[in-house]
Every structure is written in C-alpha cells, then in structure tokens.
C-alpha atoms as a PDB file:
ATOM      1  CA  UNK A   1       0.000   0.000   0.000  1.00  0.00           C
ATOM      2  CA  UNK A   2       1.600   3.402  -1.096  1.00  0.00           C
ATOM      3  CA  UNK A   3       0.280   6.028   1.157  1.00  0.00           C
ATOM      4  CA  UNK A   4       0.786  10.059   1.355  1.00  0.00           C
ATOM      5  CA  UNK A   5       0.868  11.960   4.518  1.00  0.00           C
ATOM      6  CA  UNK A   6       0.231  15.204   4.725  1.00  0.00           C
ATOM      7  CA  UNK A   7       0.777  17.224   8.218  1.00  0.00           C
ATOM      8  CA  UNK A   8       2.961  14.166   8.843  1.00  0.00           C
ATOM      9  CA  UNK A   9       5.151  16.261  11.470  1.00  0.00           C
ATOM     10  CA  UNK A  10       2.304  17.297  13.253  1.00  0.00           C
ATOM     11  CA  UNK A  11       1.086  16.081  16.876  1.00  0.00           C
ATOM     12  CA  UNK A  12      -1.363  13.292  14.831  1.00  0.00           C
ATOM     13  CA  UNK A  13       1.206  12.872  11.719  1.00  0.00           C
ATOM     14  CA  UNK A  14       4.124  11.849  14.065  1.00  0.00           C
ATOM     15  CA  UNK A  15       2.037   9.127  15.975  1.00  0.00           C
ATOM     16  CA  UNK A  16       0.313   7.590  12.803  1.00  0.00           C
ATOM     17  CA  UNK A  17       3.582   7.380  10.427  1.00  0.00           C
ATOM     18  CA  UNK A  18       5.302   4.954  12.920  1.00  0.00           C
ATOM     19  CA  UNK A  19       1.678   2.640  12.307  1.00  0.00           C
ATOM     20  CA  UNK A  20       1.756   2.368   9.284  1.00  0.00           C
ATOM     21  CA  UNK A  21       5.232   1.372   9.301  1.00  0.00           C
ATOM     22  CA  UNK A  22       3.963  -1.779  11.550  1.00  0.00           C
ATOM     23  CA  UNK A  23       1.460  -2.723   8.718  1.00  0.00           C
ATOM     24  CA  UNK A  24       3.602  -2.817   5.929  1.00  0.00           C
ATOM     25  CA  UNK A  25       2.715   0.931   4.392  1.00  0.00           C
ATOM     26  CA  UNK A  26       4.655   2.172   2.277  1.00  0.00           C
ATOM     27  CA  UNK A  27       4.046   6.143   2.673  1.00  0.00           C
ATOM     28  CA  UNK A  28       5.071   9.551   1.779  1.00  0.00           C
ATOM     29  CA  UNK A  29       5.673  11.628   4.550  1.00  0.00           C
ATOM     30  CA  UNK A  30       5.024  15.524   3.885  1.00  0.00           C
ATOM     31  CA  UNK A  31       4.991  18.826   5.665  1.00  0.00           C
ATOM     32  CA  UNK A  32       4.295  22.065   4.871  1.00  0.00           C
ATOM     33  CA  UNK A  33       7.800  22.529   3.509  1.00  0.00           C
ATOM     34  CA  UNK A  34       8.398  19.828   0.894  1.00  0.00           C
ATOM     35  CA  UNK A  35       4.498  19.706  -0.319  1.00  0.00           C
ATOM     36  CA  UNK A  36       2.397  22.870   0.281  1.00  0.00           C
ATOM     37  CA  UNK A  37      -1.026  21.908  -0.305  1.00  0.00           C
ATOM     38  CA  UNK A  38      -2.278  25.589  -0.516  1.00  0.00           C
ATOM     39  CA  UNK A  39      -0.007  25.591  -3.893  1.00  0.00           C
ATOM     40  CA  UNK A  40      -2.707  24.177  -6.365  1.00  0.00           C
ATOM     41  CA  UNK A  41       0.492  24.055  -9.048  1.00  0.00           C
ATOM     42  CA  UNK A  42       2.956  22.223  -7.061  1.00  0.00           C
ATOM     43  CA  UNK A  43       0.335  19.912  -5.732  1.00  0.00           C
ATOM     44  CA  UNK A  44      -0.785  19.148  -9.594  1.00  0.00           C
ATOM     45  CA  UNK A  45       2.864  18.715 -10.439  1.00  0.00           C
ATOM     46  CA  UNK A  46       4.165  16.698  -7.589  1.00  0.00           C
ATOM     47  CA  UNK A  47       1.246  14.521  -7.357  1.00  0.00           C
ATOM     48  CA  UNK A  48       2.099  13.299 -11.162  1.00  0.00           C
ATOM     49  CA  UNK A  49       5.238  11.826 -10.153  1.00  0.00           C
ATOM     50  CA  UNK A  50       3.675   9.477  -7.931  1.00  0.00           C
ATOM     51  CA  UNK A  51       1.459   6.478  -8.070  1.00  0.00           C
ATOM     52  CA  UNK A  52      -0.875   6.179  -4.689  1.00  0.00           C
ATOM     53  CA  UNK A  53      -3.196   3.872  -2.815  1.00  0.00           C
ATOM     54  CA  UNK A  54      -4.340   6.188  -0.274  1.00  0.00           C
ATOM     55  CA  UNK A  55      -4.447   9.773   1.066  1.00  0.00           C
ATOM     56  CA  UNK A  56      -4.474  10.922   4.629  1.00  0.00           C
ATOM     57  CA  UNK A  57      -4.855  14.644   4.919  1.00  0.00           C
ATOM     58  CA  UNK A  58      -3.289  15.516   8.504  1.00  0.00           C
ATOM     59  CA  UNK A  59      -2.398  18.588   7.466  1.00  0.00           C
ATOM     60  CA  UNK A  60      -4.485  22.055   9.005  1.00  0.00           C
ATOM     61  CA  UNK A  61      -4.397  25.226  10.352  1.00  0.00           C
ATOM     62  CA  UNK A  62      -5.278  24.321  14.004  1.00  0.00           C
ATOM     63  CA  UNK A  63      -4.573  27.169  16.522  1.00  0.00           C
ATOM     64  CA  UNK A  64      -8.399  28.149  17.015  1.00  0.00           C
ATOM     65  CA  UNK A  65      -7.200  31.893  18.441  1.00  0.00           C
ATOM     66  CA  UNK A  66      -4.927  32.589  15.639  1.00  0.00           C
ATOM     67  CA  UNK A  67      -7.478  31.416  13.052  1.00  0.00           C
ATOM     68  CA  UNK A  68     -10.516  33.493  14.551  1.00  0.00           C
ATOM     69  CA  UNK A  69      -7.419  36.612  13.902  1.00  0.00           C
ATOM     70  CA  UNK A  70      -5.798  35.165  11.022  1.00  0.00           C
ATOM     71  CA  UNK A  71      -8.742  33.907   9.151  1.00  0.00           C
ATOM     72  CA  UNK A  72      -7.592  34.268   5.436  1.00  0.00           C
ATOM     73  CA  UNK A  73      -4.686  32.046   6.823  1.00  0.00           C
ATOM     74  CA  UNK A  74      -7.213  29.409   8.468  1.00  0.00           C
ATOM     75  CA  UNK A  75      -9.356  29.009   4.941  1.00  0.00           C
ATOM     76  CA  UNK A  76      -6.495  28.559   2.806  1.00  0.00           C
ATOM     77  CA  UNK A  77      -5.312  25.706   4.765  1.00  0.00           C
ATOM     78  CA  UNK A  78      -8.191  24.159   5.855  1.00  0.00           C
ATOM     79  CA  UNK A  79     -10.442  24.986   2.856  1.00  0.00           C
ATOM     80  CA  UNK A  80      -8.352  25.337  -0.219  1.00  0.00           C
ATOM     81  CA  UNK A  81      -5.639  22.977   0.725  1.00  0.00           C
ATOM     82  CA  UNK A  82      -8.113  20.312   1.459  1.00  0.00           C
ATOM     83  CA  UNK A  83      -9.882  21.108  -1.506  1.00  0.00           C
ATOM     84  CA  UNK A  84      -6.613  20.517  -3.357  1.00  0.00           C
ATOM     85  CA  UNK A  85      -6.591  17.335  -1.730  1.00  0.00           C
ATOM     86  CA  UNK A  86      -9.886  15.827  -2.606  1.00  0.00           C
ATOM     87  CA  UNK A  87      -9.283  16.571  -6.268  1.00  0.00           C
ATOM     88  CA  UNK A  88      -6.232  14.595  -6.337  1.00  0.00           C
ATOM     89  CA  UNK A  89      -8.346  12.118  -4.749  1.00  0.00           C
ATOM     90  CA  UNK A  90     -11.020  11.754  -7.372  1.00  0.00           C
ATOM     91  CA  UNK A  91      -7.832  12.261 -10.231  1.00  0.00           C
ATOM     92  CA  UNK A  92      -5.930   9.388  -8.893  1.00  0.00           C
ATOM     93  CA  UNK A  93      -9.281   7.532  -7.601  1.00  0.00           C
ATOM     94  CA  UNK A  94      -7.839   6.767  -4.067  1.00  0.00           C
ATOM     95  CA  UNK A  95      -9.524   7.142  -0.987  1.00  0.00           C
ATOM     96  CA  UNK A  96      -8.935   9.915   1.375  1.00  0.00           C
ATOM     97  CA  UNK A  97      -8.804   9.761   5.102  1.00  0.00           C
ATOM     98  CA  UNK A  98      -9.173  13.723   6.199  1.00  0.00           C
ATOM     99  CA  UNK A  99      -9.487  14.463  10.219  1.00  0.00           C
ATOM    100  CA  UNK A 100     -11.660  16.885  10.515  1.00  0.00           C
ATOM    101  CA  UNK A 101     -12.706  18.423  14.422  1.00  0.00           C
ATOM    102  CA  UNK A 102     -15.808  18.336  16.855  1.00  0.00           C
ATOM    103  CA  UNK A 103     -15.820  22.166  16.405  1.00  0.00           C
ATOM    104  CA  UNK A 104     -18.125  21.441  13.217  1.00  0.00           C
ATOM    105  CA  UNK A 105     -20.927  21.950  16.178  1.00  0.00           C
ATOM    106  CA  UNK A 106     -22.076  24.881  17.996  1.00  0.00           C
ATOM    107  CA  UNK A 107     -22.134  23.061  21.569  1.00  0.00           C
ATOM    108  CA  UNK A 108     -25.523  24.019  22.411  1.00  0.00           C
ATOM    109  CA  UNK A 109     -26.664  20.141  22.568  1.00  0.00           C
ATOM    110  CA  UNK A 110     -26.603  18.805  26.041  1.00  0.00           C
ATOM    111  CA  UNK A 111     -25.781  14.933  24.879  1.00  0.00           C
ATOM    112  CA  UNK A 112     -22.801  13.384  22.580  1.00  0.00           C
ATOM    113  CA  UNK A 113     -22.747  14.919  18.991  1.00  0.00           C
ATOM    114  CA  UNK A 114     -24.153  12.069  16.614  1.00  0.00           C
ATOM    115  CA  UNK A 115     -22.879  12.261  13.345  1.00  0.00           C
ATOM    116  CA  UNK A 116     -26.398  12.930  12.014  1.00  0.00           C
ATOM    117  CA  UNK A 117     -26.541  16.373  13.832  1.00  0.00           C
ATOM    118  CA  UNK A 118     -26.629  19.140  11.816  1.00  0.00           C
ATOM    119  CA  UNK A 119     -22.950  21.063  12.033  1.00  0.00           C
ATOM    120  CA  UNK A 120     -23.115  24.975  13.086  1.00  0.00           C
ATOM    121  CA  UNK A 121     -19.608  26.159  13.779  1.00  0.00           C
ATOM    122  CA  UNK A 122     -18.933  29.734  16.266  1.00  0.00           C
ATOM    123  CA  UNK A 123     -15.621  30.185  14.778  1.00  0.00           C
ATOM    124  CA  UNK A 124     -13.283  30.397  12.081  1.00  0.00           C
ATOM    125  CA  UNK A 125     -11.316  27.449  12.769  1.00  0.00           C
ATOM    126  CA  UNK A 126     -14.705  25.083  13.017  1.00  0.00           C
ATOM    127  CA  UNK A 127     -15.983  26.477   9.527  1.00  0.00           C
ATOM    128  CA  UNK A 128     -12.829  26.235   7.785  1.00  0.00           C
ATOM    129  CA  UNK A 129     -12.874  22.486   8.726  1.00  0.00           C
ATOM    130  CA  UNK A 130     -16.514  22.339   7.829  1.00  0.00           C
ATOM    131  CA  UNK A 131     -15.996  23.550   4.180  1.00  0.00           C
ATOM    132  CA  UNK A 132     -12.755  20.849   4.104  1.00  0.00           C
ATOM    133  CA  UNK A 133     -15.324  18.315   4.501  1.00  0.00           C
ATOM    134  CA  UNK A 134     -17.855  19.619   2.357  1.00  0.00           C
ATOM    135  CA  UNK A 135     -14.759  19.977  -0.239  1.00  0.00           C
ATOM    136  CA  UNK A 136     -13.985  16.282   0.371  1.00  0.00           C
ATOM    137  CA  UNK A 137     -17.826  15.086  -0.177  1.00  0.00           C
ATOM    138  CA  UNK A 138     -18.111  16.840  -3.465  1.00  0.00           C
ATOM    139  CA  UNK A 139     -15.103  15.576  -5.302  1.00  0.00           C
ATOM    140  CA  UNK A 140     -15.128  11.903  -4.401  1.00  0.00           C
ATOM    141  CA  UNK A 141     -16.993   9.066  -2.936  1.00  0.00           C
ATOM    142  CA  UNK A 142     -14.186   7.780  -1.422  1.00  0.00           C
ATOM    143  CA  UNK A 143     -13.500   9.148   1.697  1.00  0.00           C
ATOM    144  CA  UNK A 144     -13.299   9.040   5.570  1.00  0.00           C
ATOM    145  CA  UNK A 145     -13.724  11.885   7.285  1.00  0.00           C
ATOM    146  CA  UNK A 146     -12.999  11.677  10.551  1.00  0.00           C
ATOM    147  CA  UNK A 147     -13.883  14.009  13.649  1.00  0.00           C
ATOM    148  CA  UNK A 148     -12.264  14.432  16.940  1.00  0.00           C
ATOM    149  CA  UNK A 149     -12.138  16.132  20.063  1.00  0.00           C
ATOM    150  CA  UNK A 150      -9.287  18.006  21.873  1.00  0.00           C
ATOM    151  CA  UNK A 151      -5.683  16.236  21.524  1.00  0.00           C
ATOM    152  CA  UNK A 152      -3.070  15.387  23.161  1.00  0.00           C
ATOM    153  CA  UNK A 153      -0.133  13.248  22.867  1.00  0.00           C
ATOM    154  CA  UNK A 154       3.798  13.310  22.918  1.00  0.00           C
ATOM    155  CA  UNK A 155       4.688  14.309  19.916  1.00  0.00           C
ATOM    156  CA  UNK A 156       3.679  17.773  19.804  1.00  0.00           C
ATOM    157  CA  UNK A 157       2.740  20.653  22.216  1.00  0.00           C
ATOM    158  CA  UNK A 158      -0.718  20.165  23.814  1.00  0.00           C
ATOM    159  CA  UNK A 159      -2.759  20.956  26.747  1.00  0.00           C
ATOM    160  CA  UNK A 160      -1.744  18.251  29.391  1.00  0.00           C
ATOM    161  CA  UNK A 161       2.182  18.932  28.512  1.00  0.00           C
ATOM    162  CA  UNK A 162       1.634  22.523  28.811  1.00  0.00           C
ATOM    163  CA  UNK A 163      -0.027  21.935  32.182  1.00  0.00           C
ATOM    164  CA  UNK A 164       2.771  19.872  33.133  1.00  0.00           C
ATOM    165  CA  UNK A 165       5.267  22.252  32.371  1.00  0.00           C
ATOM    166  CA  UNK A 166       3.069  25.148  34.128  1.00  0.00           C
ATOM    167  CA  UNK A 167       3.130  23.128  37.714  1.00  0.00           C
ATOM    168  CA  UNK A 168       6.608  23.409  37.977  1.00  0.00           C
ATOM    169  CA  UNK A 169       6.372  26.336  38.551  1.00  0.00           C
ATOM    170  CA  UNK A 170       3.136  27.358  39.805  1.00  0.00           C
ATOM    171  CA  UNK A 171       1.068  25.376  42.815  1.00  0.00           C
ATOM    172  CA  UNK A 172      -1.754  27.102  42.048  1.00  0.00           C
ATOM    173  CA  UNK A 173      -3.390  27.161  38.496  1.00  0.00           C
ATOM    174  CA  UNK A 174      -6.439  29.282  37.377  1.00  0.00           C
ATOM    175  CA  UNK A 175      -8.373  27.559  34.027  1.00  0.00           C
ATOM    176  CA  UNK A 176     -11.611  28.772  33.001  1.00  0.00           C
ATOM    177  CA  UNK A 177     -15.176  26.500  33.399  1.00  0.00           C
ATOM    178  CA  UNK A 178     -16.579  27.325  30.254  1.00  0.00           C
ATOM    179  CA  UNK A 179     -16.321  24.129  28.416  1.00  0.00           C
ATOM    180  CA  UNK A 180     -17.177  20.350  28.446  1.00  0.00           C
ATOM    181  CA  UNK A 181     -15.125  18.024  26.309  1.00  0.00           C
ATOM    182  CA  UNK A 182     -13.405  14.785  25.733  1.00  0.00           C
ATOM    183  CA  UNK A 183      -9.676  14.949  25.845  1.00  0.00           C
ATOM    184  CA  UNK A 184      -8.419  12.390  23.420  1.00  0.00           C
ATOM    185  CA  UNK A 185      -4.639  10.522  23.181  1.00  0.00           C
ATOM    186  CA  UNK A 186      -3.608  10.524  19.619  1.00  0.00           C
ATOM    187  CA  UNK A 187      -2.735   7.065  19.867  1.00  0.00           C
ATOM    188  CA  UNK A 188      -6.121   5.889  20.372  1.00  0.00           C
ATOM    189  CA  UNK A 189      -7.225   7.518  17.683  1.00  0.00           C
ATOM    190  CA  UNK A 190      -4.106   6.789  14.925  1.00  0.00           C
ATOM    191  CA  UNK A 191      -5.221   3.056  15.943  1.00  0.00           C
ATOM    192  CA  UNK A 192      -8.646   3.790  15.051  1.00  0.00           C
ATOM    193  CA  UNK A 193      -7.502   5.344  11.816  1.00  0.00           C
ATOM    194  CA  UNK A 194      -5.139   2.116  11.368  1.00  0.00           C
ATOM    195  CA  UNK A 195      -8.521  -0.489  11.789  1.00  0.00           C
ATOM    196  CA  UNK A 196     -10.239   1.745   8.964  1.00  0.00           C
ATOM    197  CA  UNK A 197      -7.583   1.636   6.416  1.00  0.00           C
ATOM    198  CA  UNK A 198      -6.533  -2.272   7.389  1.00  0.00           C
ATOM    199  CA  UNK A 199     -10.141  -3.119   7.514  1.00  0.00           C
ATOM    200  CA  UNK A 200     -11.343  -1.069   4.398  1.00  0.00           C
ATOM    201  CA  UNK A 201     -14.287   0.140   6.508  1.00  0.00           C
ATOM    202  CA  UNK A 202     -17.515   1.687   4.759  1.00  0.00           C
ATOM    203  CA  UNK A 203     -16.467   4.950   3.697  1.00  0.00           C
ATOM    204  CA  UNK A 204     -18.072   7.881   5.719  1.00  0.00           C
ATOM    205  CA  UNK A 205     -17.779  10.196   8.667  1.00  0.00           C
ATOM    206  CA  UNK A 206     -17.055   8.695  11.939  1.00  0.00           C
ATOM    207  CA  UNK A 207     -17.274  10.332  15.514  1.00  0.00           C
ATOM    208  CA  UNK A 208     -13.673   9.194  17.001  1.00  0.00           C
ATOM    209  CA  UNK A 209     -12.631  10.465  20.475  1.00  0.00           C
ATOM    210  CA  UNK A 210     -12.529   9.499  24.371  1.00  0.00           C
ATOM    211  CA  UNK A 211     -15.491   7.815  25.893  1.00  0.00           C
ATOM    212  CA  UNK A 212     -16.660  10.417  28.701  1.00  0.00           C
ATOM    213  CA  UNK A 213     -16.750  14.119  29.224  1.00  0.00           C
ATOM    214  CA  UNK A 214     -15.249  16.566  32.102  1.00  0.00           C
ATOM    215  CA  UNK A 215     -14.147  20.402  32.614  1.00  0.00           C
ATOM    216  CA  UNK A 216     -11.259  21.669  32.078  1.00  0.00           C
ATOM    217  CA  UNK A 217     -10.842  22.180  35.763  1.00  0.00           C
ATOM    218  CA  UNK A 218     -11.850  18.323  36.430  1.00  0.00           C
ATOM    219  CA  UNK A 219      -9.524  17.531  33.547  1.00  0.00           C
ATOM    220  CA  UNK A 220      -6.913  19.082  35.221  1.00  0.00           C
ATOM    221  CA  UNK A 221      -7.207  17.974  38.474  1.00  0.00           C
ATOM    222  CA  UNK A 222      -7.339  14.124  36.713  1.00  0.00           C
ATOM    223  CA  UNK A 223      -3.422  15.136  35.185  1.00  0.00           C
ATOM    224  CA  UNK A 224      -2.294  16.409  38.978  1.00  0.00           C
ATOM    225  CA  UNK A 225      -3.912  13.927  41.069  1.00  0.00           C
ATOM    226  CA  UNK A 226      -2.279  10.974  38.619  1.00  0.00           C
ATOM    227  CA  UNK A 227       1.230  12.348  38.695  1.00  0.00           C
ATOM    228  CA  UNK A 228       0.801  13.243  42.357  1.00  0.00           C
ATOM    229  CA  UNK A 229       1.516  16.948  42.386  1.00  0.00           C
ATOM    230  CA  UNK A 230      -0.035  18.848  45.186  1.00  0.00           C
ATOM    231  CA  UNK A 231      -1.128  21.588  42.778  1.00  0.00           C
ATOM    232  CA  UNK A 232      -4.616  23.565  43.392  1.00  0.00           C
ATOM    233  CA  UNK A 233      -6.629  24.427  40.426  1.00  0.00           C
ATOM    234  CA  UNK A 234      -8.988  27.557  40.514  1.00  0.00           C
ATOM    235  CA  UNK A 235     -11.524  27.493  37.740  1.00  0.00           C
ATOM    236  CA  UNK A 236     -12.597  31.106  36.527  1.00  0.00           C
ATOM    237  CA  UNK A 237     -15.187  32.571  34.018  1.00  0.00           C
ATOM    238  CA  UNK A 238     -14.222  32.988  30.849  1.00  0.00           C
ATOM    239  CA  UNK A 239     -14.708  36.660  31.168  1.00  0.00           C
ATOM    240  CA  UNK A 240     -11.644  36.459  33.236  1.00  0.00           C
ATOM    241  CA  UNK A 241      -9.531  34.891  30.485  1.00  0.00           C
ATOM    242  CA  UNK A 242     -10.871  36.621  27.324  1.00  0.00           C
ATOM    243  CA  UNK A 243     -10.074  34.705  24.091  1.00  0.00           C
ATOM    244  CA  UNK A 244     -10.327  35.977  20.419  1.00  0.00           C
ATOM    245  CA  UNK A 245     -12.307  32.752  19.375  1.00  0.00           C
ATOM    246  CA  UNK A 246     -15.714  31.480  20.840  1.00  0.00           C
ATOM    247  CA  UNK A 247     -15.727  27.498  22.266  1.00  0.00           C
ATOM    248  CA  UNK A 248     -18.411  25.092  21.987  1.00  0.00           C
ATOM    249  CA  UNK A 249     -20.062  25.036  25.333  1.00  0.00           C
ATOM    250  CA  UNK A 250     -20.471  21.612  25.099  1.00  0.00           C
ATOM    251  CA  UNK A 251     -17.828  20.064  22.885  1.00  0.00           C
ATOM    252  CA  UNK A 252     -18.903  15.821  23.728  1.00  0.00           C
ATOM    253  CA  UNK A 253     -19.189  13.307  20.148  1.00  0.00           C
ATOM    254  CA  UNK A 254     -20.946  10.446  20.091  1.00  0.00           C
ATOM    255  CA  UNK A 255     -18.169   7.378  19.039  1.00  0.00           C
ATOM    256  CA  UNK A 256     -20.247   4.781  19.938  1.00  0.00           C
ATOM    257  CA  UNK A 257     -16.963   3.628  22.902  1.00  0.00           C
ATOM    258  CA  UNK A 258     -14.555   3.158  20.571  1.00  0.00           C
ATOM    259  CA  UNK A 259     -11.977   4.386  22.608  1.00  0.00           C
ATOM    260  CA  UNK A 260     -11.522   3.935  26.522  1.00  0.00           C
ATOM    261  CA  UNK A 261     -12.307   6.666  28.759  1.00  0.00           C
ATOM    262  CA  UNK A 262     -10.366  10.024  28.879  1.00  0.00           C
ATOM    263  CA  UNK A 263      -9.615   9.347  32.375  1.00  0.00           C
ATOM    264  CA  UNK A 264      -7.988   6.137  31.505  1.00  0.00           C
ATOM    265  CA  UNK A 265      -5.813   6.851  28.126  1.00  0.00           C
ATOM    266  CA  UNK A 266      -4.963  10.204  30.275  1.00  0.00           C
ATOM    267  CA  UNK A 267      -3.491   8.249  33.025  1.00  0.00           C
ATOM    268  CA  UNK A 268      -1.522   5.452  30.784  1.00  0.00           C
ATOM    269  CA  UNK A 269      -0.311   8.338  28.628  1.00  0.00           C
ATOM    270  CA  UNK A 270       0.805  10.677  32.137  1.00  0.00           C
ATOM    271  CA  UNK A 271       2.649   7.181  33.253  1.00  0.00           C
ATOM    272  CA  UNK A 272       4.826   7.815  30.222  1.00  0.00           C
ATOM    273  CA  UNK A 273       5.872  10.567  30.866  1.00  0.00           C
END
C-alpha cells in the first residue's frame, strides 16, 4: 500500500507514520515545507510523479485563536488545501482519510454529537474544517472523514504537557469553566484510523474520540492527582480569560466507545511521561 501523509510532522502525523510502518505501508511523509497543499500548481505537479493507494490529509491550520485573527490564513489551509486534496483524490481515484474536528458543532446540545446532527460552527477554525469536509464530499466518494475532540499526545505541544510544564512552577493554576469536552490521546485515535484503512471500513464520517466528558478544571485535576503533584486548580469565568475565538459550550461526540475513557488513556499516557 503506497500512502501520502500530509501534516505528517504534526502532533497526529508523528504518531500515525510509525503505524503504518507496523502494517507494511509504504508512505510519503510531507509537511508544509516539501508539499504545500495551498499551492494548487505544485500539488498538480508533484502529485504526477507518484502512483498512490491512499491519502491521509493531517495537514491544518489548528490554533483556534490565531485562526478566529488570522482567518484568510485558516481558509487557505483548511479549505483550499483540502480542496486541493480531494481533487487529487477523485484524479488518482484513491480514498482519502481527512481528520476533521468536533468544532463542526455549535455546543448548544446537552448529549454526545451524533454524526447525524446538523454542524453549526462559532468560529473560524470550526468552519474552515466544515468547508474541508464539504470539499472532500463533493469531489469523491471515497472518503473518511474523521472528527475528533481536543488532543493530546507526545509528539507535539498540547494541553496536558503545557499543564505539566506550568506546575513546575506554579502550585496554584487558574483555568476557566466554560467548556465540556473529551480529551483524546492521539494514539487511540491513529489506531482507530489504522482499523479503517486495514479493515477497508464503509467509507463515511465517523465520531472518534474518548469515551466520557469533564471540565477543564476536572480535567486538570485528573493530570495532577495521577502524577501526584499537590497543585490547586482555581476554575474562573471565561470573562476572566478573554479569548479571540468562541468554544463550543459543550464540545462531547458520540463514538459509539470506541476508545476507553479520557480518564484512563490520560493516566496510561501521564505514566509515560
């Protein structure tokens, strides 16, 4: 199987590559640098030279501050690069495994986002995802698209590190109470992704994150209380913490338990480190 990666340096890329070594994949690694996949020409050009089984489209603009104040950034990236992406898709006639975000939703549901919900996103970075997916539906059959929820992992900076790193040096942490979510270890889900492409799964959108929900304060206390650091976390309004982009209140999808619990990967992942 001859695979392309895009985003493959990323948190996700850096976890999945490895994976696909262990099933045999042979892939094509790419980052921003060697394949820029807002560059319409060089993606025509390059993508001549090479004979493919499957995409996966890792690649996105995913700071959700610096997209709500960089927004012509955000949509090239996550709209006209992944729109790039699905046409190769339908030119080559390859499936195309694109991760898309729970941010598709407002967060004004109370229970798990089903993937039969209808999609509202509050900010730039959630719309500019949307229209990746829409891009992806209209130019081929042939895809996964595949929404998550808030990651984390080793390979790249995310919340739980940068908590880590924080309680060094600080025994008492404020974090705001706006939000409920489902932290999710990119392992769990690069496994997921490995069972759809090893499996050849119905093509479609799947839901794909940590079974469970919590605060950020409670998800917090869950990272201190397993690495046994007497640190005391404050939560605040989000008034007190003003950010440029707006957050789904309620920011939960429905995976049907494929994965463990967040309070479970979270611990075996903190044990690690």
């Amino acid at each position: 199987m001859k695979v392309l990666v895009t985003g493959a340096s990323g948190l996700l890329g850096q976890e999945l590559c490895p994976m696909l070594d262990e099933i045999g994949a042979q892939y094509w690694a790419t980052n921003s640098k060697i394949f820029d996949i807002t560059n319409t020409k060089m993606v025509n050009e390059i993508i001549q030279k090479v004979s493919l089984d499957l995409i996966i489209h890792l690649a996105a603009y995913t700071n959700v501050d610096l997209a709500e104040t960089h927004p012509n950034e955000a949509y090239k990236v996550n709209h006209i690069g992944t729109k790039n992406m699905a046409k190769i898709a339908k030119k080559l006639d390859v499936p195309i495994v694109y991760v898309s975000t729970s941010s598709v939703f407002d967060g004004e549901k109370r229970s798990p986002y089903k993937i039969t919900d209808k999609t509202h996103p509050i900010n730039v970075y959630g719309a500019s995802k949307l229209l990746g997916e829409e891009e992806i539906k209209k130019y081929t059959k042939k895809y996964y698209i595949i929404r998550t929820s808030t990651l984390y992992g080793k390979y790249g900076s995310n919340y739980v590190d940068a908590m880590l790193t924080y309680s060094m040096f600080n025994s008492n942490i404020s974090v705001v109470n706006d939000q409920v979510l489902s932290p999710t270890w990119t392992k769990d889900l690069c496994k997921e992704i490995i069972k759809i492409i090893v499996n050849k799964k119905p093509y479609g959108t799947y839901h794909i994150a940590s079974k469970g929900s919590a605060s950020w304060p409670e998800i917090t206390e869950q990272i201190f209380k397993v690495k046994k650091r007497n640190i005391f976390v404050t939560p605040i309004e989000k008034t007190d913490f003003p950010r440029p982009a707006k957050r789904p209140k309620y920011d939960v999808l429905d995976s049907e338990n494929l994965l463990p619990s967040w309070e479970e990967s979270l611990k075996e992942y903190l044990l690690t480190k």
